[in-house]
N, C-alpha and C. Protein backbone atom coordinates (compact mmCIF):
# COMPACT_ATOMS: atom_id res chain seq x y z
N UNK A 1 42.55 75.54 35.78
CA UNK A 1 41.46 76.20 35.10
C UNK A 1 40.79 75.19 34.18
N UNK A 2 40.03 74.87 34.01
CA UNK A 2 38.68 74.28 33.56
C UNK A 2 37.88 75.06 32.25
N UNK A 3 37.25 74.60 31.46
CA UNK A 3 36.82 75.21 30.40
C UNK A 3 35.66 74.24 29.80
N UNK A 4 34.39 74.94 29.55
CA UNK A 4 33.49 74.61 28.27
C UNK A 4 33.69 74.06 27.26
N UNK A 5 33.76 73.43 26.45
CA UNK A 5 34.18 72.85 25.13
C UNK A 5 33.01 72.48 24.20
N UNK A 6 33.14 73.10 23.10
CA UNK A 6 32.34 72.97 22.23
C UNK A 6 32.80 71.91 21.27
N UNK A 7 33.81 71.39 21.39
CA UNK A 7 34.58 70.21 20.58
C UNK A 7 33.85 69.01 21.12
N UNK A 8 32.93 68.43 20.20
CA UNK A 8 32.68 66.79 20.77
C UNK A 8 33.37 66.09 21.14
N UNK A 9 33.67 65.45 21.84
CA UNK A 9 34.79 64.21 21.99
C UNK A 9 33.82 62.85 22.36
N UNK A 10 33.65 61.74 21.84
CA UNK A 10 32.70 60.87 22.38
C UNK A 10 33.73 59.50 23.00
N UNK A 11 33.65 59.21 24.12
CA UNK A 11 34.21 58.24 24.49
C UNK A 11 33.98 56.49 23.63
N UNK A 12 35.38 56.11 23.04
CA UNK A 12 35.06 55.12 22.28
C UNK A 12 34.10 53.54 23.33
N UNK A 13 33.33 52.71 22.40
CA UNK A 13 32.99 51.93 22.77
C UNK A 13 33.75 51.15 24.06
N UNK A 14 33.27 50.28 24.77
CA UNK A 14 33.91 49.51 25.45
C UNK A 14 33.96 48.34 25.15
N UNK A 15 32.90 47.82 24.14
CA UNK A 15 33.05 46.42 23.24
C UNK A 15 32.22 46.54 21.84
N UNK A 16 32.98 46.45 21.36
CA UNK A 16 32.65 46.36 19.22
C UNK A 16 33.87 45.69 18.83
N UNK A 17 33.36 45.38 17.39
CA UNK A 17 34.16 44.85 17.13
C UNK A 17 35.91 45.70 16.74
N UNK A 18 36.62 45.15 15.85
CA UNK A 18 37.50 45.54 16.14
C UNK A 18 38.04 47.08 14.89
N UNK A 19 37.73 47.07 13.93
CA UNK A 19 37.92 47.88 13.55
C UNK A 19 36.45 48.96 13.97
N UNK A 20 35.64 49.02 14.54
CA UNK A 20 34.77 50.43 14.94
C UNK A 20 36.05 50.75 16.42
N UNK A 21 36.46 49.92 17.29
CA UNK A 21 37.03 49.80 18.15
C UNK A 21 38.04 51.29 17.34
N UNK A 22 39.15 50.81 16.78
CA UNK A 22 39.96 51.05 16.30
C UNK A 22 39.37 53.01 15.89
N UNK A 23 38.98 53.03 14.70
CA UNK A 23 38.07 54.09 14.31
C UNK A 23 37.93 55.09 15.51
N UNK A 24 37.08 54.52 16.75
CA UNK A 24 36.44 55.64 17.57
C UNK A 24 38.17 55.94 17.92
N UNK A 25 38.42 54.85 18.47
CA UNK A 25 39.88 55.59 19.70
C UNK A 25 40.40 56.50 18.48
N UNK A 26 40.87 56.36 17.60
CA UNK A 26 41.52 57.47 16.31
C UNK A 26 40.55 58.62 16.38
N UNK A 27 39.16 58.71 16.47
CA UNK A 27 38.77 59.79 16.09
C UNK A 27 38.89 60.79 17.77
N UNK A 28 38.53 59.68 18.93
CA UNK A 28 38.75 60.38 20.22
C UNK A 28 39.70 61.00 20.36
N UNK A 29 41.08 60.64 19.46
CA UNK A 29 42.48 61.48 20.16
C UNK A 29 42.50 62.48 19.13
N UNK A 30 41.39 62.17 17.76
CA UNK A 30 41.52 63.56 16.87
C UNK A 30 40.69 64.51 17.34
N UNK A 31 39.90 64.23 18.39
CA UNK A 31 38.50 65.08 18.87
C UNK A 31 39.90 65.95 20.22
N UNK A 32 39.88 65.00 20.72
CA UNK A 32 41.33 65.47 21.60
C UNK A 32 42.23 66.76 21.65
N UNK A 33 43.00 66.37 20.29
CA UNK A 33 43.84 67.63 19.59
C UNK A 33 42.70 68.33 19.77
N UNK A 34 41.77 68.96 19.38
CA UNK A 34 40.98 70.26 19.14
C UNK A 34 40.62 70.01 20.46
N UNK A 35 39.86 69.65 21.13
CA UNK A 35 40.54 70.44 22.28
C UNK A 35 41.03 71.16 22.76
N UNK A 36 41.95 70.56 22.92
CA UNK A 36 43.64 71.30 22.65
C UNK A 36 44.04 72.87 22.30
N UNK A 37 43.27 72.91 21.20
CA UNK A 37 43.03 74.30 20.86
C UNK A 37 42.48 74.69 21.25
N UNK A 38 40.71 74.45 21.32
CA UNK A 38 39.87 75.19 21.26
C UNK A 38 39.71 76.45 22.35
N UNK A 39 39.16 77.36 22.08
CA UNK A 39 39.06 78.56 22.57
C UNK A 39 40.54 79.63 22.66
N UNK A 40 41.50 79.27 21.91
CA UNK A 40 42.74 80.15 22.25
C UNK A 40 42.82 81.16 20.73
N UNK A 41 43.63 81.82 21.09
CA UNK A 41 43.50 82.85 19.99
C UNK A 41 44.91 82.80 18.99
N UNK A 42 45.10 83.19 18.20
CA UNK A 42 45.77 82.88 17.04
C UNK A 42 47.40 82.67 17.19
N UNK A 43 47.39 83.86 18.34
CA UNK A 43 48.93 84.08 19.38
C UNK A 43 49.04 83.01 19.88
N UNK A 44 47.99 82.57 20.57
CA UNK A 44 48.40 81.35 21.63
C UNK A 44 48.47 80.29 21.30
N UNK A 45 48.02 80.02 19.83
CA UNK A 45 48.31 78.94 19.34
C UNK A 45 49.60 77.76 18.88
N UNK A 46 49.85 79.84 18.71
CA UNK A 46 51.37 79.75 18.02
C UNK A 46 52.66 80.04 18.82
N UNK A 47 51.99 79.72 20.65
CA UNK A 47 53.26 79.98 21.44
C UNK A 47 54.20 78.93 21.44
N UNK A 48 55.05 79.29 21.69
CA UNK A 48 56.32 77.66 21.43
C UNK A 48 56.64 77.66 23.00
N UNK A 49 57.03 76.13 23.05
CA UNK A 49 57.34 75.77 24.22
C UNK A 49 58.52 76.29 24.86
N UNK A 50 59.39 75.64 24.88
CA UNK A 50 60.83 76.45 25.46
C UNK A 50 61.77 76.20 24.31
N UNK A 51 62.83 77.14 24.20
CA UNK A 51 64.08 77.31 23.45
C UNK A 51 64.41 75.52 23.73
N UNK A 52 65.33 74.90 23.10
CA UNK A 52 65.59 75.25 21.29
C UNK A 52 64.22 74.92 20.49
N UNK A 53 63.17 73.82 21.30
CA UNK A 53 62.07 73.61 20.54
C UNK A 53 61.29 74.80 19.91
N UNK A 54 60.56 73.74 18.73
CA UNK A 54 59.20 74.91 18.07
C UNK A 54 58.71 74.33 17.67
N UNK A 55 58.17 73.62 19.33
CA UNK A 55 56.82 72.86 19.27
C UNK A 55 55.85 73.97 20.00
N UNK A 56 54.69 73.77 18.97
CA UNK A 56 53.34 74.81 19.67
C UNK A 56 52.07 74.07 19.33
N UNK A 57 51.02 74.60 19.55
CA UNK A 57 49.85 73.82 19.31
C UNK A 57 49.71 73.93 17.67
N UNK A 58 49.89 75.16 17.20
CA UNK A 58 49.61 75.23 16.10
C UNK A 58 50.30 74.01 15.02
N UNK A 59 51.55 74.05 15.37
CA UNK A 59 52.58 72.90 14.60
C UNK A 59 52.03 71.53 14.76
N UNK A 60 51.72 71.29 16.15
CA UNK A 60 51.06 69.53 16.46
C UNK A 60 50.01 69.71 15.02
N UNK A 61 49.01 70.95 15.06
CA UNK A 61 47.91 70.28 14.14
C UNK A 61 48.59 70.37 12.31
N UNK A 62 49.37 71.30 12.33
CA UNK A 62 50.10 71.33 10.93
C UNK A 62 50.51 69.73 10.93
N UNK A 63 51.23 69.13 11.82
CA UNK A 63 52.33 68.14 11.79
C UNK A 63 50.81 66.84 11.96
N UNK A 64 50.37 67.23 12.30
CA UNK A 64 49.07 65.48 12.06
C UNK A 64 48.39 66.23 11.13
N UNK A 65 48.24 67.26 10.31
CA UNK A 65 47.48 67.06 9.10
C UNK A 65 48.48 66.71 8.38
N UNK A 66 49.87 66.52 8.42
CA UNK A 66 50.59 65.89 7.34
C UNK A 66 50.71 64.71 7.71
N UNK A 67 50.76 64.17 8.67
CA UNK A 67 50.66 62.71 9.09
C UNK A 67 49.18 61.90 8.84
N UNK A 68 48.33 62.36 8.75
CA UNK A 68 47.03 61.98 7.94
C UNK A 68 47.09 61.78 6.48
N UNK A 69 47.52 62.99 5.96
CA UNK A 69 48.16 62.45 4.44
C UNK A 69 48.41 61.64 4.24
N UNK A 70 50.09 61.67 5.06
CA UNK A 70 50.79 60.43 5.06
C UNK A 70 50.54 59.02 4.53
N UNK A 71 49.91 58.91 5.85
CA UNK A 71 49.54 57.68 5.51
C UNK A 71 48.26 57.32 5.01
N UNK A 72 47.62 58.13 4.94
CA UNK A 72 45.61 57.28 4.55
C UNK A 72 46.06 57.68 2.72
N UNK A 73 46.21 58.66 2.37
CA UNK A 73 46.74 59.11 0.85
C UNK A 73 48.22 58.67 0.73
N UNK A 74 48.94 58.81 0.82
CA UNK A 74 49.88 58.19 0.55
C UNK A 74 50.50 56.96 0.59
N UNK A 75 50.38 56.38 1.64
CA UNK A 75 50.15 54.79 2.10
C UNK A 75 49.37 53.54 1.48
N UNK A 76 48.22 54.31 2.88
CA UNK A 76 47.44 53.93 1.91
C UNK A 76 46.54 53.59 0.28
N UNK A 77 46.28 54.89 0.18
CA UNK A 77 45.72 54.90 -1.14
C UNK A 77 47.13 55.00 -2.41
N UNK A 78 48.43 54.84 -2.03
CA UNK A 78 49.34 55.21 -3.14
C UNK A 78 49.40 56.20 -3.94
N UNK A 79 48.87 57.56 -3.06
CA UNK A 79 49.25 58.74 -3.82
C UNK A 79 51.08 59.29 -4.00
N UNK A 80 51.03 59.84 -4.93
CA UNK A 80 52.60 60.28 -5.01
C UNK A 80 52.34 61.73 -3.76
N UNK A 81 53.44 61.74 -3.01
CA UNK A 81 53.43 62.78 -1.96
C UNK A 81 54.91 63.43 -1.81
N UNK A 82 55.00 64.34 -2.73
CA UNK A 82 56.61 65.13 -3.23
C UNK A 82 57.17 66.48 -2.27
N UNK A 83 55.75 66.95 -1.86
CA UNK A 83 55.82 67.73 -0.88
C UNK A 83 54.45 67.97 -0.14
N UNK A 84 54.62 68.44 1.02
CA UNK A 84 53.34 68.50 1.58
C UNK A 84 52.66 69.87 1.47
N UNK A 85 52.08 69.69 3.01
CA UNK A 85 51.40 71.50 3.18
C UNK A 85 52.41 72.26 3.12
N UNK A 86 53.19 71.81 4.40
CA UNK A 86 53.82 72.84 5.37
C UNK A 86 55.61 72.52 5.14
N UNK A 87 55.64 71.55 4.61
CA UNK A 87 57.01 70.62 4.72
C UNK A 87 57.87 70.32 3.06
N UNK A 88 58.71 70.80 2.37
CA UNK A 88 59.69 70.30 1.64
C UNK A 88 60.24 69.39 2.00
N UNK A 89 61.83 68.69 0.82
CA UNK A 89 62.68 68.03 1.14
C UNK A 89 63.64 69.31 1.86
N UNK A 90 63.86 70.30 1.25
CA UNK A 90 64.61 70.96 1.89
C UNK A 90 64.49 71.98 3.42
N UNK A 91 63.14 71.38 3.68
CA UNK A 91 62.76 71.99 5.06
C UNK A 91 61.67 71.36 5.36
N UNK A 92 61.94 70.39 6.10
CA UNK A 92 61.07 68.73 6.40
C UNK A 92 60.81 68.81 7.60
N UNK A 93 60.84 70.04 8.66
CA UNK A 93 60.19 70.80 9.76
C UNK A 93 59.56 71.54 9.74
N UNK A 94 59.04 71.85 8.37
CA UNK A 94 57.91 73.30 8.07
C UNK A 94 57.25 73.28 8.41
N UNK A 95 56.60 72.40 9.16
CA UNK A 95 55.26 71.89 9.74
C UNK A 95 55.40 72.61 11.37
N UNK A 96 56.49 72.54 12.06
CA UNK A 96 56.52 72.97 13.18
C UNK A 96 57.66 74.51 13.12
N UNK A 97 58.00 74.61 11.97
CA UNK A 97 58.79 75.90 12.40
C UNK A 97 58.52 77.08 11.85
N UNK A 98 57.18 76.70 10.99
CA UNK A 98 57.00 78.61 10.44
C UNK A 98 55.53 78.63 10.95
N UNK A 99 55.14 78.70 11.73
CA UNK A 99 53.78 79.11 12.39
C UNK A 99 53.69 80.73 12.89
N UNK A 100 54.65 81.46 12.84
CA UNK A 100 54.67 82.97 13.41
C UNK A 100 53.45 83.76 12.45
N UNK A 101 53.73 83.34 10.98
CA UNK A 101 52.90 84.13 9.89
C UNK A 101 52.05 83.12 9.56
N UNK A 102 51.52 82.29 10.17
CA UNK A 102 50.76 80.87 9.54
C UNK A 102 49.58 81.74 9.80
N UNK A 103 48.37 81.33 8.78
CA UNK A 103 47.37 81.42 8.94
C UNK A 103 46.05 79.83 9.37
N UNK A 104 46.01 80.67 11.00
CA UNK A 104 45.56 79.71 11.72
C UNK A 104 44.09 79.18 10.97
N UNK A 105 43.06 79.82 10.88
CA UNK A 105 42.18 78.94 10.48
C UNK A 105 42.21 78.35 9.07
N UNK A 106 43.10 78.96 8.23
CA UNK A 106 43.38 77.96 7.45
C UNK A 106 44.12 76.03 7.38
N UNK A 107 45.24 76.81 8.07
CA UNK A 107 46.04 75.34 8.74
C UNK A 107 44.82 74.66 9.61
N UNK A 108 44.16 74.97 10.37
CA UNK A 108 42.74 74.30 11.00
C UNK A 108 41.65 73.25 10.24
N UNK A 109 41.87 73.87 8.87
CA UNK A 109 41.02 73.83 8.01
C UNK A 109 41.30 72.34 6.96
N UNK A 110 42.89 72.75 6.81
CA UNK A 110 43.90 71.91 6.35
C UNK A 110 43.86 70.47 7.18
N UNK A 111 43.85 70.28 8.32
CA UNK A 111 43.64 69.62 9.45
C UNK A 111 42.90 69.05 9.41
N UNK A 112 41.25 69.37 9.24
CA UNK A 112 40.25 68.56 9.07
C UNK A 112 39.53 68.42 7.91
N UNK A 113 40.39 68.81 6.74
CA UNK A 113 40.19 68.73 5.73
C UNK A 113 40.89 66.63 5.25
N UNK A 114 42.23 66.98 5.82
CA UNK A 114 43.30 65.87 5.98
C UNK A 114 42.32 64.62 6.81
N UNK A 115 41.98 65.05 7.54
CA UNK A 115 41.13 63.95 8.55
C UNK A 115 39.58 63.22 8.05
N UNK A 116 39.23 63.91 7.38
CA UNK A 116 38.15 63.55 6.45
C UNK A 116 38.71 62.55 5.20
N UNK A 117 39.53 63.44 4.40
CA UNK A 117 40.03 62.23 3.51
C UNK A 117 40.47 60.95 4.14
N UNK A 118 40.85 61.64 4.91
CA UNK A 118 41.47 59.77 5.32
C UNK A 118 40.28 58.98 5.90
N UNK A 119 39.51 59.54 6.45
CA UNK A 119 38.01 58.69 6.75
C UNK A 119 37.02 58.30 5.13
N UNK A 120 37.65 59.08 4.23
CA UNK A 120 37.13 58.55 3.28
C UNK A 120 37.68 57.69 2.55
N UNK A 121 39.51 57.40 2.55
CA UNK A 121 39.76 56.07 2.33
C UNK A 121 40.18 55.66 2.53
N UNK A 122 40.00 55.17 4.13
CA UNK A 122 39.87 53.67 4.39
C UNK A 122 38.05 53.13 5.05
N UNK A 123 37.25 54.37 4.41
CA UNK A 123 35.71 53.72 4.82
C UNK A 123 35.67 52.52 3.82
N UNK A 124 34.77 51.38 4.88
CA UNK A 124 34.58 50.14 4.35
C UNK A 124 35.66 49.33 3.89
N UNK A 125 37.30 49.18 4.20
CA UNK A 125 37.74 48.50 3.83
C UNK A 125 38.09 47.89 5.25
N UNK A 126 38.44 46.47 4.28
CA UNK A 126 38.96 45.47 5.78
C UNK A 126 40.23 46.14 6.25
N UNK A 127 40.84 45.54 7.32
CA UNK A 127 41.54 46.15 8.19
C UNK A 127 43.00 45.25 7.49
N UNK A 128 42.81 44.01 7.26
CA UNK A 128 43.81 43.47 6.51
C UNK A 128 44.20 44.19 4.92
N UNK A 129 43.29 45.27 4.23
CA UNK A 129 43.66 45.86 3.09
C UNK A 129 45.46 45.94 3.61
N UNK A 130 46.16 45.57 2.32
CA UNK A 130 47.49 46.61 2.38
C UNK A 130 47.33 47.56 1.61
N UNK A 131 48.52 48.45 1.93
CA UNK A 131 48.55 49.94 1.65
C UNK A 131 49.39 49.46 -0.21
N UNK A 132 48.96 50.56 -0.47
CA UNK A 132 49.34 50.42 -2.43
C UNK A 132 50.62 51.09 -1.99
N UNK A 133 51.24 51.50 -1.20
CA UNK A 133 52.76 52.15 -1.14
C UNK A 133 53.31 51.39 0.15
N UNK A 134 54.57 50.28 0.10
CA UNK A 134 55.08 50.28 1.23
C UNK A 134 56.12 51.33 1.95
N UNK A 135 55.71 50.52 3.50
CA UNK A 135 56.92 51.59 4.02
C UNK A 135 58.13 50.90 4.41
N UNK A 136 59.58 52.04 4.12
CA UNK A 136 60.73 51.12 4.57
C UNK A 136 60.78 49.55 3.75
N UNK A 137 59.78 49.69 2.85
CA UNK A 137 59.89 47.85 2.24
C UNK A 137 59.16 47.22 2.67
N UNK A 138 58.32 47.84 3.10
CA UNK A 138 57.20 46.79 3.86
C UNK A 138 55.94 46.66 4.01
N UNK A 139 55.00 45.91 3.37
CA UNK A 139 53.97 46.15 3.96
C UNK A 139 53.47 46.59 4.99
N UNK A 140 52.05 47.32 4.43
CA UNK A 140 51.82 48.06 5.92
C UNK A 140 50.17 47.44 5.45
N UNK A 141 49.35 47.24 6.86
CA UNK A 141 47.89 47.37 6.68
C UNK A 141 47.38 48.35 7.12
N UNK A 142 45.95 48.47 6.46
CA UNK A 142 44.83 49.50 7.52
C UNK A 142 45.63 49.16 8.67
N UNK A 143 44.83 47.91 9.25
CA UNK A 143 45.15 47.85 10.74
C UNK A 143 46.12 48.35 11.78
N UNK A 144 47.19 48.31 11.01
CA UNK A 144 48.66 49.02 11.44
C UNK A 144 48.88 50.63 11.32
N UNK A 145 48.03 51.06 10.27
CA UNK A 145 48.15 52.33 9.99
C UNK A 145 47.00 52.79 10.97
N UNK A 146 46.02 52.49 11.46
CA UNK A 146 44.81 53.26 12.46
C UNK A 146 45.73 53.07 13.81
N UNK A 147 46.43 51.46 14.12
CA UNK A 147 47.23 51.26 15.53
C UNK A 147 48.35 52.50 15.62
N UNK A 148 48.82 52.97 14.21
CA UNK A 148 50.27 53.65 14.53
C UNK A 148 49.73 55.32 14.35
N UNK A 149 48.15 55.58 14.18
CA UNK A 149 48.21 56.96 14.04
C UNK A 149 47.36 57.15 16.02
N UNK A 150 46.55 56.37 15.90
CA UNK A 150 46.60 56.21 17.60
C UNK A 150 47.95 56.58 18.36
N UNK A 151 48.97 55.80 18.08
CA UNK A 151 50.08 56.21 18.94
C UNK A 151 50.47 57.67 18.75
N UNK A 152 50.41 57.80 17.30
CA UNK A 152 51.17 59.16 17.25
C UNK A 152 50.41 60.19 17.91
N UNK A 153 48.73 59.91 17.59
CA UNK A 153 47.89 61.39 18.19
C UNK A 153 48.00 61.21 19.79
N UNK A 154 48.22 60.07 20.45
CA UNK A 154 48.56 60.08 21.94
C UNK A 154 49.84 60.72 22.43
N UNK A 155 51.04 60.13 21.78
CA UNK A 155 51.72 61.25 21.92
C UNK A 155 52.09 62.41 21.73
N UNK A 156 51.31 62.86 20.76
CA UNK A 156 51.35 64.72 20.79
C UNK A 156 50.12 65.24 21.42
N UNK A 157 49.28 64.40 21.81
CA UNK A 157 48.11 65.09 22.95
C UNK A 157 48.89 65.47 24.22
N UNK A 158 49.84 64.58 24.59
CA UNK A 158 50.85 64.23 25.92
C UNK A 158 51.49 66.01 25.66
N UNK A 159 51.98 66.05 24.46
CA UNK A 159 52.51 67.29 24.10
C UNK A 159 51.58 68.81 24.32
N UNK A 160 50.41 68.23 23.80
CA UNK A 160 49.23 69.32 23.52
C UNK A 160 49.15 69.80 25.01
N UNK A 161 48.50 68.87 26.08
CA UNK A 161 48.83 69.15 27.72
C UNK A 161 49.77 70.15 28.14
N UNK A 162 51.01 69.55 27.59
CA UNK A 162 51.99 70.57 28.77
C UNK A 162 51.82 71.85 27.96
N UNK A 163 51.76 72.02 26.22
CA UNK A 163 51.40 73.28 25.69
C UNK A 163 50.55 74.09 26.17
N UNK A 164 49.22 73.55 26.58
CA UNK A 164 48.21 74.41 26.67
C UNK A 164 48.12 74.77 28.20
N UNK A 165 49.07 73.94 28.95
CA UNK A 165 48.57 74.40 30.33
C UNK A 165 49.76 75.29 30.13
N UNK A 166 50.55 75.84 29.42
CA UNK A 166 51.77 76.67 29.11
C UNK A 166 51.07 78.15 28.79
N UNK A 167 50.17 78.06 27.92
CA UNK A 167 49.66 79.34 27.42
C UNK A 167 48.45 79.65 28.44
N UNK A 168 47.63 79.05 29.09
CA UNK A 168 46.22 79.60 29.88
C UNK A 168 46.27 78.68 30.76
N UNK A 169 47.15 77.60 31.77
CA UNK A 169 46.80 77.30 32.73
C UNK A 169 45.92 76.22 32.88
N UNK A 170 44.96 75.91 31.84
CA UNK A 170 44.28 74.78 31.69
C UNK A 170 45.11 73.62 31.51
N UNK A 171 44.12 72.67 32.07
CA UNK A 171 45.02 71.26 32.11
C UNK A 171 43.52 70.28 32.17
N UNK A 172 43.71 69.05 31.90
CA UNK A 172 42.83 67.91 31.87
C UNK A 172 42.39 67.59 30.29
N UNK A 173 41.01 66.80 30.20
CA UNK A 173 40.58 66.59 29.31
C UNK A 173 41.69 65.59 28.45
């Protein structure tokens, strides 16, 4: 099944330089996720895959609006980050395991609320900036932080797929 999409997705450049490079592919796999969603209803958002998981669509976008935090505010910019949206220390899966009573267009909201800030700071900095918080002890750059949120939104798109062709049969994109 096949579907309309009102979600832009613009295919990144094929030659720029390297951080617009960088930028589009991040925003293509964030255009991606919605997708992902788009057109399902609040139930289907929140269907989980198979026992023991509680992975659903809804959780992928809870779980990358905290991974946007993460790193563009926290990382990056050296905000203190004690707890998140969705996630404690004492329940550091909240992001994927209480979606039954979640309120979807809020968490949606949360999502591209998260995705904006982080386009707002790291606009205009070099790609060599380091982050004001290391990780594990380590420096981290822009550069590393746009390469490692690429990976992550590729692999939960990989996820988003088998979800959504789970709830309506659709597949592609």
């Amino acid at each position: 099944m096949t579907q309309t999409h009102l979600t832009p997705r613009v295919d990144p450049p094929m030659a720029a330089d390297e951080a617009t490079m960088l930028t589009a592919w991040l925003d293509y796999h964030r255009s991606t996720l919605a997708l992902k969603c788009e057109g399902l209803t609040d139930d289907q958002l929140r269907q989980r895959s198979v026992p023991p998981s509680t992975l659903s669509l809804l959780g992928l976008v809870r779980h990358m609006a905290e991974v946007e935090r993460h790193w563009f505010q926290g990382i990056l910019l050296g905000e203190e980050i004690t707890a998140g949206h969705y996630w404690t220390e004492q329940d550091p899966d909240g992001d994927f395991d209480h979606v039954d009573t979640a309120d979807v267009a809020a968490d949606l909201a949360t999502w591209h609320a998260e995705i904006e800030a982080a386009r707002r700071a790291s606009a205009g900095l070099p790609l060599d900036t380091v982050g004001k918080r290391p990780r594990r002890g380590r420096e981290v750059t822009l550069r590393w932080i746009l390469v490692h949120m690429i990976e992550e939104y590729a692999r939960h798109n990989g996820h988003a797929d088998f979800l959504r062709e789970l709830v309506d049969g659709s597949t592609g994109e």
